[in-house]
C-alpha atoms as a PDB file:
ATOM      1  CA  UNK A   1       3.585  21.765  -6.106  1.00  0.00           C
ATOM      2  CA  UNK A   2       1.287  19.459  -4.719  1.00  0.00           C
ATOM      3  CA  UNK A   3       3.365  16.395  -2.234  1.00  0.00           C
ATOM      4  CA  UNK A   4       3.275  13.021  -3.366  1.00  0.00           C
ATOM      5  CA  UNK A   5       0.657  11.124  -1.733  1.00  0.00           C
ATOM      6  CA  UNK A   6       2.600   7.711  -0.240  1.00  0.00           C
ATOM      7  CA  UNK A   7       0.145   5.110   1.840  1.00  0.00           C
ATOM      8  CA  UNK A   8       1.528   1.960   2.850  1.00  0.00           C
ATOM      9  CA  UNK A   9      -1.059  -0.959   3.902  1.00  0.00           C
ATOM     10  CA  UNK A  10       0.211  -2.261   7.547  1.00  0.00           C
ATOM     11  CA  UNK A  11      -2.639  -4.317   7.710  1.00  0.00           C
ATOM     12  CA  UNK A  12      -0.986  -8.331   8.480  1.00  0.00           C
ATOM     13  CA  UNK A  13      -1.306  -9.651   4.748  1.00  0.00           C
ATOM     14  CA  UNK A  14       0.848  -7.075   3.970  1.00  0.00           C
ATOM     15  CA  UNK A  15       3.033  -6.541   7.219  1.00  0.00           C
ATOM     16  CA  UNK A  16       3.983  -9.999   7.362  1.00  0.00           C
ATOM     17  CA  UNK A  17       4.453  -9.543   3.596  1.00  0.00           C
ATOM     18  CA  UNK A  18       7.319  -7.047   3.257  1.00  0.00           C
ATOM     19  CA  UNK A  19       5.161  -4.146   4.524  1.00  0.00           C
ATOM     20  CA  UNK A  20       7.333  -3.259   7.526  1.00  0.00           C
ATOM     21  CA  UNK A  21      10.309  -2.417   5.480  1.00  0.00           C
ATOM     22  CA  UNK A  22       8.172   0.273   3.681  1.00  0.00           C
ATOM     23  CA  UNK A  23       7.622   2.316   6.888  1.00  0.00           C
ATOM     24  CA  UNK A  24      11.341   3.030   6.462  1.00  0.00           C
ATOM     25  CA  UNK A  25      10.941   4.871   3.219  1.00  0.00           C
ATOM     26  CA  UNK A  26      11.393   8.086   4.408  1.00  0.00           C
ATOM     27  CA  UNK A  27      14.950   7.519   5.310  1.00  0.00           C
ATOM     28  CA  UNK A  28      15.604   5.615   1.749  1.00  0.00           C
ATOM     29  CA  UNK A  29      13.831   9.038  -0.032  1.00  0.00           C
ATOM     30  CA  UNK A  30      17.045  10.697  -2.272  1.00  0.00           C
ATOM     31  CA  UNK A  31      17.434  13.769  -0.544  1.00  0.00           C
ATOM     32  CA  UNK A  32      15.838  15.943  -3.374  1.00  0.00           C
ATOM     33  CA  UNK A  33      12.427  14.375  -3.169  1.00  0.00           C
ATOM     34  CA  UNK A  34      12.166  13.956   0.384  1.00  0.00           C
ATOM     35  CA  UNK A  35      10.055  17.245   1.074  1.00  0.00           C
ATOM     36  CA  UNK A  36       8.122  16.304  -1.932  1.00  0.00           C
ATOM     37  CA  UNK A  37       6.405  13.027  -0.619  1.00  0.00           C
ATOM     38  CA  UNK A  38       3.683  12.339   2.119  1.00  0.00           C
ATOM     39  CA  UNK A  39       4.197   9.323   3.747  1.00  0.00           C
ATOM     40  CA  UNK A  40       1.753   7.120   5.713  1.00  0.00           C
ATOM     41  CA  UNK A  41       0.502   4.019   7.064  1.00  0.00           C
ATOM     42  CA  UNK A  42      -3.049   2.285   6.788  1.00  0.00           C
ATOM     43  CA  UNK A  43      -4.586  -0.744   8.017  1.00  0.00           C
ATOM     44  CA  UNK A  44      -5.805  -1.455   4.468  1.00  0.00           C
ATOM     45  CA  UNK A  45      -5.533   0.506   0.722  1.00  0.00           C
ATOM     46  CA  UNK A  46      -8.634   0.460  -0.974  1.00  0.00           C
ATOM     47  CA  UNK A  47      -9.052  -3.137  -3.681  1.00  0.00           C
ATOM     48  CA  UNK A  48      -6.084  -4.397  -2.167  1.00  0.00           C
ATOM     49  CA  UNK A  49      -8.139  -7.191  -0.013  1.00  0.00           C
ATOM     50  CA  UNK A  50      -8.394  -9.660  -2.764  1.00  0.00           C
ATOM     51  CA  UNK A  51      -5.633 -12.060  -1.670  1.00  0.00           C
ATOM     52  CA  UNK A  52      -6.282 -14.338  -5.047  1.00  0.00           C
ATOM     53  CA  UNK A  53      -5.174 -11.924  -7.740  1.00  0.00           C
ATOM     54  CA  UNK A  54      -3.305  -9.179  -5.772  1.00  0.00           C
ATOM     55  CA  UNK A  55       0.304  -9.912  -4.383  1.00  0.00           C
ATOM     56  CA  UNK A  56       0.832  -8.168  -1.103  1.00  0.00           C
ATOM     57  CA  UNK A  57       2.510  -5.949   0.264  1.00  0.00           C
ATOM     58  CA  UNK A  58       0.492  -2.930  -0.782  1.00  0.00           C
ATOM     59  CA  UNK A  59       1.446   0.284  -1.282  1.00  0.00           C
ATOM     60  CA  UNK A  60      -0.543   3.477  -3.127  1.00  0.00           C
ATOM     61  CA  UNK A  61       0.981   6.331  -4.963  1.00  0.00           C
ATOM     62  CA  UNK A  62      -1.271   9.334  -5.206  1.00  0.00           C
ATOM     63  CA  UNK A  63      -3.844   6.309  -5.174  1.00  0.00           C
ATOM     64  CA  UNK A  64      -2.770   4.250  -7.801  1.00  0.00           C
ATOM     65  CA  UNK A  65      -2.584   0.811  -5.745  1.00  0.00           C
ATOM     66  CA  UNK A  66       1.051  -1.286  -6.149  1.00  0.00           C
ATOM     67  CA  UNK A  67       1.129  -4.661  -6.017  1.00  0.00           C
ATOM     68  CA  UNK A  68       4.338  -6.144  -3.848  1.00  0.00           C
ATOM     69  CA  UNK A  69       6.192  -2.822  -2.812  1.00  0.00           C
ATOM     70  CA  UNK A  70       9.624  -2.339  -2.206  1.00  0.00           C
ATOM     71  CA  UNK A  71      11.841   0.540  -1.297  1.00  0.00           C
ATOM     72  CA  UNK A  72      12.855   0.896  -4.926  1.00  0.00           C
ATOM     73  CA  UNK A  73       9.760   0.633  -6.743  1.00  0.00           C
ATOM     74  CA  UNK A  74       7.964   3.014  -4.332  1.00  0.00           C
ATOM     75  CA  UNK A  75      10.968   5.306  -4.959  1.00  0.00           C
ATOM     76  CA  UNK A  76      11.207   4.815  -9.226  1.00  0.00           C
ATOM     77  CA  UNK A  77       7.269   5.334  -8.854  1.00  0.00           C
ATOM     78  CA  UNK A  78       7.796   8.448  -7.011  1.00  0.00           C
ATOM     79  CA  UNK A  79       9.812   9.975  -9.547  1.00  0.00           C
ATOM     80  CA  UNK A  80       7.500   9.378 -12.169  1.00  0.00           C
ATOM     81  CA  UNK A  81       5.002  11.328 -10.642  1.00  0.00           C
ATOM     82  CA  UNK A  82       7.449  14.006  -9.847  1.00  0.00           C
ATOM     83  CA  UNK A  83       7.939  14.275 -13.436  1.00  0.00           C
ATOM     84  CA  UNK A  84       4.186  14.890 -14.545  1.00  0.00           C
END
């Protein structure tokens, strides 16, 4: 099985956004999925620089792009993918 791809945008929008709390997803992973998921940082996510229709902070899933990440939603996303 494939790992679930995980890139979360440190670039400033989003750092100053919420971002920094996503770089401790790894230790909010259930333990089952941990080894599943790839987790890692980027200055920017591809489409995520238009600051008047995207809400920040970013975050990509096997690069599908989500608009203002949390713990949670990275982790329900995740799971969906997991089930596919």
């Amino acid at each position: 099985m494939n790992k679930v791809k995980i890139q979360i945008c440190v670039g400033t929008w989003s750092y100053v956004m919420g971002g920094a709390q996503l770089m401790n997803l790894q230790e909010e992973l259930p333990e089952n999925i941990k080894d599943k998921v790839e987790i890692k940082g980027t200055v920017s996510i591809p489409g995520c620089e238009d600051g008047t229709t995207k809400k920040p902070p970013f975050a990509s899933v096997n690069d599908r792009i989500i608009e203002e990440a949390n713990i949670e939603k990275l982790i329900k996303e995740i799971e969906v993918e997991l089930s596919k």
